[in-house]
Protein backbone atom coordinates (compact mmCIF):
# COMPACT_ATOMS: atom_id res chain seq x y z
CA UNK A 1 15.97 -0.31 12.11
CA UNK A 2 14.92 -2.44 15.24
CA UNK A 3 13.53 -6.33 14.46
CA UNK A 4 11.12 -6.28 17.20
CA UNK A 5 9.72 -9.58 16.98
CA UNK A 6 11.23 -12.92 17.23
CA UNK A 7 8.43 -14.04 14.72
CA UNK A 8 11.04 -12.06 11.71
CA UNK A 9 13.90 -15.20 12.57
CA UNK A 10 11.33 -17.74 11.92
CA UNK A 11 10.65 -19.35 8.11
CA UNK A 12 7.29 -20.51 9.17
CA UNK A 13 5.61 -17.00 8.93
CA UNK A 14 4.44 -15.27 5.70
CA UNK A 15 2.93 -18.67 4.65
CA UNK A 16 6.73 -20.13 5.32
CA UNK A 17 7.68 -17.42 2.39
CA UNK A 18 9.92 -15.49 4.77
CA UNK A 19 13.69 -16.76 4.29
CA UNK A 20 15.36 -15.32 7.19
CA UNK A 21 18.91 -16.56 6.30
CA UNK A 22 18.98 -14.16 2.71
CA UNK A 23 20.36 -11.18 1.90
CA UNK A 24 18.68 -8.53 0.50
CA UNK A 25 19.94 -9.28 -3.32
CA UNK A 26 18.75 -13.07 -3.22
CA UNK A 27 14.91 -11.92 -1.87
CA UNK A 28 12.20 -11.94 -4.46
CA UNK A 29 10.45 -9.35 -2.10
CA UNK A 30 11.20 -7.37 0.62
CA UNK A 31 8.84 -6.64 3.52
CA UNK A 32 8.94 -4.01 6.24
CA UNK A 33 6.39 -2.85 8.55
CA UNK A 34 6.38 0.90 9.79
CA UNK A 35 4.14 0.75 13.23
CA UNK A 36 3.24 4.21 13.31
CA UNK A 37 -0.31 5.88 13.39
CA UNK A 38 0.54 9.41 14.86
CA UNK A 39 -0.66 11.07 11.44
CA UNK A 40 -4.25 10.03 12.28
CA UNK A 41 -6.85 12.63 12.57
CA UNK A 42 -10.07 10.31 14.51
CA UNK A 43 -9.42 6.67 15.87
CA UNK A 44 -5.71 4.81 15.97
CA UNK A 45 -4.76 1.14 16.18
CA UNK A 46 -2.74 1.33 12.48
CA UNK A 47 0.35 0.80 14.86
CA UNK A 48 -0.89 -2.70 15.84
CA UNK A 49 -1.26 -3.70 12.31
CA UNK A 50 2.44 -5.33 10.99
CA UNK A 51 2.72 -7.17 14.50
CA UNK A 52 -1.11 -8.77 14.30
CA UNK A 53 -0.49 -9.40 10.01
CA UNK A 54 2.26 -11.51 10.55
CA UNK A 55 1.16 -13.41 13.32
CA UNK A 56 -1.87 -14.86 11.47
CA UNK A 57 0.25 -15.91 8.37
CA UNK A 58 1.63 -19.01 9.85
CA UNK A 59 -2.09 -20.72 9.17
CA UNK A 60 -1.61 -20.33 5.52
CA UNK A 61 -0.37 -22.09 2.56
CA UNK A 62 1.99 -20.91 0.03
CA UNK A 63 -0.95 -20.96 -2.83
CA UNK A 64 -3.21 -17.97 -4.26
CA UNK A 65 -6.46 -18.37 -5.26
CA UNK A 66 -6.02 -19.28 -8.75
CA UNK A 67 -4.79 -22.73 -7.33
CA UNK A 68 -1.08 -21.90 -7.79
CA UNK A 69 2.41 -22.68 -6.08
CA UNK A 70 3.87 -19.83 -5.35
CA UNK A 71 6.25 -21.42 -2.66
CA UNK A 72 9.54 -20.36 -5.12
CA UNK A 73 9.21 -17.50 -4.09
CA UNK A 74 11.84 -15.89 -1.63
CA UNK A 75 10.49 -13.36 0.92
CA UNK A 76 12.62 -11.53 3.18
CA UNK A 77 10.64 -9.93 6.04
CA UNK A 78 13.49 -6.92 7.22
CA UNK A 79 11.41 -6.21 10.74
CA UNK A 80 10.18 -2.91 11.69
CA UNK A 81 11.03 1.03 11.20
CA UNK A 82 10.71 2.20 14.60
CA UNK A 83 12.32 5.20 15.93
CA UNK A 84 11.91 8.24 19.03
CA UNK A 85 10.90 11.17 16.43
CA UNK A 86 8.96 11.23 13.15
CA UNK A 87 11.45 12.68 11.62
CA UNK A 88 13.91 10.08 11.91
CA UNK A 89 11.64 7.61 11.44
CA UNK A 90 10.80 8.81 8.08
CA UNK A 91 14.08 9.65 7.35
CA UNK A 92 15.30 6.46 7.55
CA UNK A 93 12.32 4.56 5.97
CA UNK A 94 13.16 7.12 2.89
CA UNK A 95 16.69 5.83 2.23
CA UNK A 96 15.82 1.98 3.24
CA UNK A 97 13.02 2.48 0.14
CA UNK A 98 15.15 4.61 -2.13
CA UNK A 99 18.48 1.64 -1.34
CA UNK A 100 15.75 -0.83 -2.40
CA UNK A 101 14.24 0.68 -5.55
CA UNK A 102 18.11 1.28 -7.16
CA UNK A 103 18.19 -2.49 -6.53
CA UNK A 104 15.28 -3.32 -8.21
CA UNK A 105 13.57 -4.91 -5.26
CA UNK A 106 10.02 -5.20 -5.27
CA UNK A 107 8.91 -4.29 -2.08
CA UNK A 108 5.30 -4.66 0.24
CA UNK A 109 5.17 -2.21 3.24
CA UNK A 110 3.20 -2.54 5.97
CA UNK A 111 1.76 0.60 7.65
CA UNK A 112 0.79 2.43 9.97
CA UNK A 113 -1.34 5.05 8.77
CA UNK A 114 -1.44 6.40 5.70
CA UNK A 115 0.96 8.91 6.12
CA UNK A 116 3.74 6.18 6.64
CA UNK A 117 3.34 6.17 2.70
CA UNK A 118 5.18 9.57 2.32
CA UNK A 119 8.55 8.95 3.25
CA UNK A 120 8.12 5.40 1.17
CA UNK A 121 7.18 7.86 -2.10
CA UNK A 122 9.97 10.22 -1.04
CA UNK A 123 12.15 7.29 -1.22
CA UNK A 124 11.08 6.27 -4.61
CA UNK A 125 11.58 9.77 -5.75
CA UNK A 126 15.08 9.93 -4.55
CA UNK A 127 16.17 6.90 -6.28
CA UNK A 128 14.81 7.58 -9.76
CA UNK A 129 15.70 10.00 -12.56
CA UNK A 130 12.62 9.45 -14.73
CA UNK A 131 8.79 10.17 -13.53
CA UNK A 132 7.09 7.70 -11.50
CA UNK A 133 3.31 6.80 -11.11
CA UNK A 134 1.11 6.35 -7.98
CA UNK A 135 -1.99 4.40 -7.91
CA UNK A 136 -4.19 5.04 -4.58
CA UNK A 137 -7.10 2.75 -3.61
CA UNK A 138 -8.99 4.24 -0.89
CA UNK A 139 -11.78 6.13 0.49
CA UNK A 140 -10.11 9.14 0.60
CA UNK A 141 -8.09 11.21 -1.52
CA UNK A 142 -5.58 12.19 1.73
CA UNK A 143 -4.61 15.40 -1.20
CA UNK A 144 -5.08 18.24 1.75
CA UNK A 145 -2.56 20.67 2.14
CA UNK A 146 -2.58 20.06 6.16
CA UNK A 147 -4.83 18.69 8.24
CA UNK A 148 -5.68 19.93 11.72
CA UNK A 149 -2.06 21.81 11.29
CA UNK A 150 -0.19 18.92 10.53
CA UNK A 151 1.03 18.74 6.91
CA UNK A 152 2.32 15.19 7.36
CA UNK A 153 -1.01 14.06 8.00
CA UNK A 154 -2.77 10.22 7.19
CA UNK A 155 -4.90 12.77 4.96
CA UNK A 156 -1.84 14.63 3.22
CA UNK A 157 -0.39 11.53 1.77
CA UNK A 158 -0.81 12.86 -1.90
CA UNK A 159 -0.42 16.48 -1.66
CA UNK A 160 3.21 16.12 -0.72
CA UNK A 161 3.49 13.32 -3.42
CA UNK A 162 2.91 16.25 -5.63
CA UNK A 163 5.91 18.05 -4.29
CA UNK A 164 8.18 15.32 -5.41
CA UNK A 165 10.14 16.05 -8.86
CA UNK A 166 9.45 12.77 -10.23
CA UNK A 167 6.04 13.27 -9.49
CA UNK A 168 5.60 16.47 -11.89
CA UNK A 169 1.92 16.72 -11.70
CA UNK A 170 -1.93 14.88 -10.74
CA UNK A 171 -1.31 13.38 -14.43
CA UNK A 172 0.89 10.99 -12.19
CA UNK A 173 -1.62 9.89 -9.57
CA UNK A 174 -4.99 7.99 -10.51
CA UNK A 175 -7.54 7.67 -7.07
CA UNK A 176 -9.89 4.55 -7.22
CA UNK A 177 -12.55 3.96 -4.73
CA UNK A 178 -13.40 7.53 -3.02
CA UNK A 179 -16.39 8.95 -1.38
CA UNK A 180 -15.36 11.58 0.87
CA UNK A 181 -13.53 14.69 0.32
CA UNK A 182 -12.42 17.30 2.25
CA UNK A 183 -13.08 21.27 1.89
CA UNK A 184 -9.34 21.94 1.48
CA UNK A 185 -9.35 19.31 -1.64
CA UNK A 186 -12.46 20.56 -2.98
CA UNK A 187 -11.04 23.60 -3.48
CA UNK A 188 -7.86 21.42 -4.87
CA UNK A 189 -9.65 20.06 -7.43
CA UNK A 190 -11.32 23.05 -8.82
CA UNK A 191 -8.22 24.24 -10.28
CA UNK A 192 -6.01 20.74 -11.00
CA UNK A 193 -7.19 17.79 -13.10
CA UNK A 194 -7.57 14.44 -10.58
CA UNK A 195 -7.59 11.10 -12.52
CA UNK A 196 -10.64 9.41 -10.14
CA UNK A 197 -13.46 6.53 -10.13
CA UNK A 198 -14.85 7.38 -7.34
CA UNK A 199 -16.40 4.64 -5.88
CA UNK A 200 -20.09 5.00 -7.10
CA UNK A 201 -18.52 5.19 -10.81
CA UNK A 202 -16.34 2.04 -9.84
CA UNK A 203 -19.45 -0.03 -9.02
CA UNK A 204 -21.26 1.50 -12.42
CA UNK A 205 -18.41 0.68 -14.53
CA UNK A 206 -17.40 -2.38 -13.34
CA UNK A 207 -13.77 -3.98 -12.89
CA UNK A 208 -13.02 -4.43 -16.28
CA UNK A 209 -13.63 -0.91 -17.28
CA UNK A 210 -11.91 0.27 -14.71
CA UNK A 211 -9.07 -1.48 -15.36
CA UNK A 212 -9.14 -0.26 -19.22
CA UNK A 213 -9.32 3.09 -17.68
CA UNK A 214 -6.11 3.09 -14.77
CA UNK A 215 -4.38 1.35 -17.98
CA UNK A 216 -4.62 4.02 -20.51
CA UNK A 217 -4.02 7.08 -17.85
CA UNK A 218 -1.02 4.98 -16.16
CA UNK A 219 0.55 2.81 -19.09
CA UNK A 220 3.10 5.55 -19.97
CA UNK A 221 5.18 4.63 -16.82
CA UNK A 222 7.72 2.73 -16.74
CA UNK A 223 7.47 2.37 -12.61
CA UNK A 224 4.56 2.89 -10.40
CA UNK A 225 4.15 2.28 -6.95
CA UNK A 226 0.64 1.35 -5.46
CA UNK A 227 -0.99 2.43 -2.42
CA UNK A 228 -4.22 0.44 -0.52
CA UNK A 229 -5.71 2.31 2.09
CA UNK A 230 -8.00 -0.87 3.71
CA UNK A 231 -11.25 1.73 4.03
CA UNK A 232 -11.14 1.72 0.15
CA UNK A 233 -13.38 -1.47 1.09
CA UNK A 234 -17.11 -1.06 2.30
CA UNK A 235 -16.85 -1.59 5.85
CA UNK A 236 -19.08 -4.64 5.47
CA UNK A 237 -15.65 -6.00 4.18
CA UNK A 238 -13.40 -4.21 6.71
CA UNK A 239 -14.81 -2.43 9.75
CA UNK A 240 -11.50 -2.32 11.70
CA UNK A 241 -9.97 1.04 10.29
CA UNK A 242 -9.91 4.62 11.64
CA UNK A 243 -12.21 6.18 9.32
CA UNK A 244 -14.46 3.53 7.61
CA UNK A 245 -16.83 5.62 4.35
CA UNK A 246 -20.48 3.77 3.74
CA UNK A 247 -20.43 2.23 0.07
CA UNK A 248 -17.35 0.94 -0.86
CA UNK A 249 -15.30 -1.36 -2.94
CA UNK A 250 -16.73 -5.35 -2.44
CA UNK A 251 -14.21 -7.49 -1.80
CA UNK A 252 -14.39 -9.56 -4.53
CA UNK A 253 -14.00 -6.09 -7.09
CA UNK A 254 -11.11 -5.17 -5.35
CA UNK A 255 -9.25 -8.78 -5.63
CA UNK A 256 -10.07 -8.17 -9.36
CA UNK A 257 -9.03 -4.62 -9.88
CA UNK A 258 -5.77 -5.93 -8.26
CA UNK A 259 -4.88 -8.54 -10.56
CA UNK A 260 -5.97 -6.12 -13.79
CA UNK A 261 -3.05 -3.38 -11.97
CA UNK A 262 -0.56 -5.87 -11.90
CA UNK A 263 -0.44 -6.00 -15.37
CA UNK A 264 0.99 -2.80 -15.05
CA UNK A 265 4.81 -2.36 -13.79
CA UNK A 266 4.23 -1.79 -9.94
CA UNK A 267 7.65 -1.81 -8.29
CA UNK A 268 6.14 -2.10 -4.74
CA UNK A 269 2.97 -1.51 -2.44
CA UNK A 270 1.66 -0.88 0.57
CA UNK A 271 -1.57 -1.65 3.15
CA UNK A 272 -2.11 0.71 4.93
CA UNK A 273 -5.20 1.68 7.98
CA UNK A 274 -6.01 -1.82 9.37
CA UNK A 275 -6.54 -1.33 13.08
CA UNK A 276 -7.03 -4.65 14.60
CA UNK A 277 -8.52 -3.34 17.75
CA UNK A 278 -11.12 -1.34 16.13
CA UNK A 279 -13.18 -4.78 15.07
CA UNK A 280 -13.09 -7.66 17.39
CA UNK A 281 -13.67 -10.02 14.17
CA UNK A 282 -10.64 -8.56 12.73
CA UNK A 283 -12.04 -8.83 8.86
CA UNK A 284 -9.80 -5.89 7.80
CA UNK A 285 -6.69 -8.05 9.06
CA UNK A 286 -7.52 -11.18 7.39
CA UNK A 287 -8.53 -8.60 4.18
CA UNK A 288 -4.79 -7.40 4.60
CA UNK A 289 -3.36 -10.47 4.52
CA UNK A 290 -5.50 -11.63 1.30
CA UNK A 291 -4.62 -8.22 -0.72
CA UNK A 292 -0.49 -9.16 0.25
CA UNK A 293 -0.53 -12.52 -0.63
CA UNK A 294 -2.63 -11.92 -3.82
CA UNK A 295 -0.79 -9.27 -5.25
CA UNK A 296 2.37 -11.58 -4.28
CA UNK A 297 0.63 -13.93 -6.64
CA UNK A 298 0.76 -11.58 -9.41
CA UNK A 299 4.39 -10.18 -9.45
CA UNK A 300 5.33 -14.09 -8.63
CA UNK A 301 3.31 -14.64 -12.28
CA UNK A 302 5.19 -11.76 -13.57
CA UNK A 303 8.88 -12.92 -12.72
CA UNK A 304 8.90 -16.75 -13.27
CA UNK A 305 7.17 -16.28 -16.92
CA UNK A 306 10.70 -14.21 -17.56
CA UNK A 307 13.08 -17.10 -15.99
């Protein structure tokens, strides 16, 4: 793995959360950014995404927006996956995850397009010997078999989740936030059961519901890994993404449906589709960097109520 920037030596970014000097064992969290966005099918940029996050984190304070401290917390930012083939690259982001998960690091990568997710789930897979769950926010369900001929596609993410062991069946996976669907998972879902709120039932239901719902599907795992796709918000919220869907999550539902899921056990996450150069205004950035720091909020509420 190649540390790219000089930004991953200095304490001052991730809100001066990143400890540089750590190892791996003393980190509360570990974050890694895969620049990669050659799984897209329309408009790239996902690449730019872990350089541009990190570089507007130095602005912030160590605080979430429940008023709280948070600065205990011990971050280690491990740099970039970056590598000449896909192949290797997601080889090697694999067995970096599947190291981290028999440590019991919680982990937050930063993609890339959505198919940098697959060799992350691959990795969880290889490290477990029990069944794992998979939460995905987004606009999409990215279950096609292939698309345009590539089965490692931004819109295949799910559909080779499926092909994991410890991911026996759809009972596994529960989609929030969709309104689009492709032909090939059309078809898909005429003949398997998909746990979904699509995003018109999300806004019906409201966050509490919703909540209720992803608990009582997803509660029988003991580790689940969630997945944020940025276009899971209306494009009001975030315009700078690949393939932005009309009528989305608001942001303020999806801050909320974010702190209900970390009730749950989530062992890691990503964010995934910001493309800073597709919105000069760069609200899906600044979204990104709300939706990390938030969710670090939660697992930080999680793990100093046990010390």
């Amino acid at each position: 793995m190649k540390k790219t920037q000089e930004m991953i030596k200095e304490s001052t970014i991730w809100a001066g959360l990143n400890r540089p000097d750590i190892s791996i064992q003393e980190a509360d969290i570990i974050v890694f950014g895969i620049p990669y966005d050659g799984g897209v099918s329309f408009r790239d940029g996902a690449k730019d995404a872990p350089a541009a996050l990190r570089e507007i984190t130095y602005t912030i304070t160590p605080t979430t927006e429940y008023f709280e401290d948070i600065s205990e917390l011990n971050i280690l930012d491990i740099g970039d996956f970056e590598e000449p083939t896909r192949e290797d690259l997601f080889k090697k982001v694999e067995n970096k995850v599947s190291e981290l998960v028999k440590q019991n690091k919680f982990f937050t990568m930063i993609g890339g397009d959505h198919s940098t997710t697959i060799p992350v789930q691959r990795g969880i897979n290889k490290s477990l010997s029990e069944p794992f769950g998979i939460i995905h926010i987004d606009a999409h369900f990215d279950l096609c078999d292939e698309l345009e001929g590539d089965t490692l596609s931004h819109g295949s993410t799910e559909r080779r989740a499926l092909e994991l062991n410890n991911v026996a069946s759809t009972e596994n996976i529960f989609f929030i936030g969709i309104r689009s669907i492709e032909m090939d998972e059309l078809a898909f879902m005429k003949n398997n059961k998909v746990n979904v709120i699509n995003a018109h039932d999300f806004h019906s239901l409201g966050v509490n519901k919703v909540v209720e719902a992803v608990k009582a599907q997803m509660g029988r795992f003991n580790k689940i890994y969630l997945t944020l796709d940025i276009d899971c918000l209306d494009p009001a919220y975030a315009a700078g993404t690949g393939t932005p869907q009309f009528g989305g999550l608001y942001s303020r539902d999806l801050l909320n449906l974010l702190k209900g899921i970390f009730e749950l056990p989530i062992i890691g996450f990503d964010v995934v589709e910001i493309a800073p150069k597709l919105d000069p205004s760069l609200t899906s950035l600044f979204a990104g960097r709300k939706i990390i720091t938030e969710c670090w909020g939660h697992y930080f509420r999680r793990i100093y109520e046990k010390r």
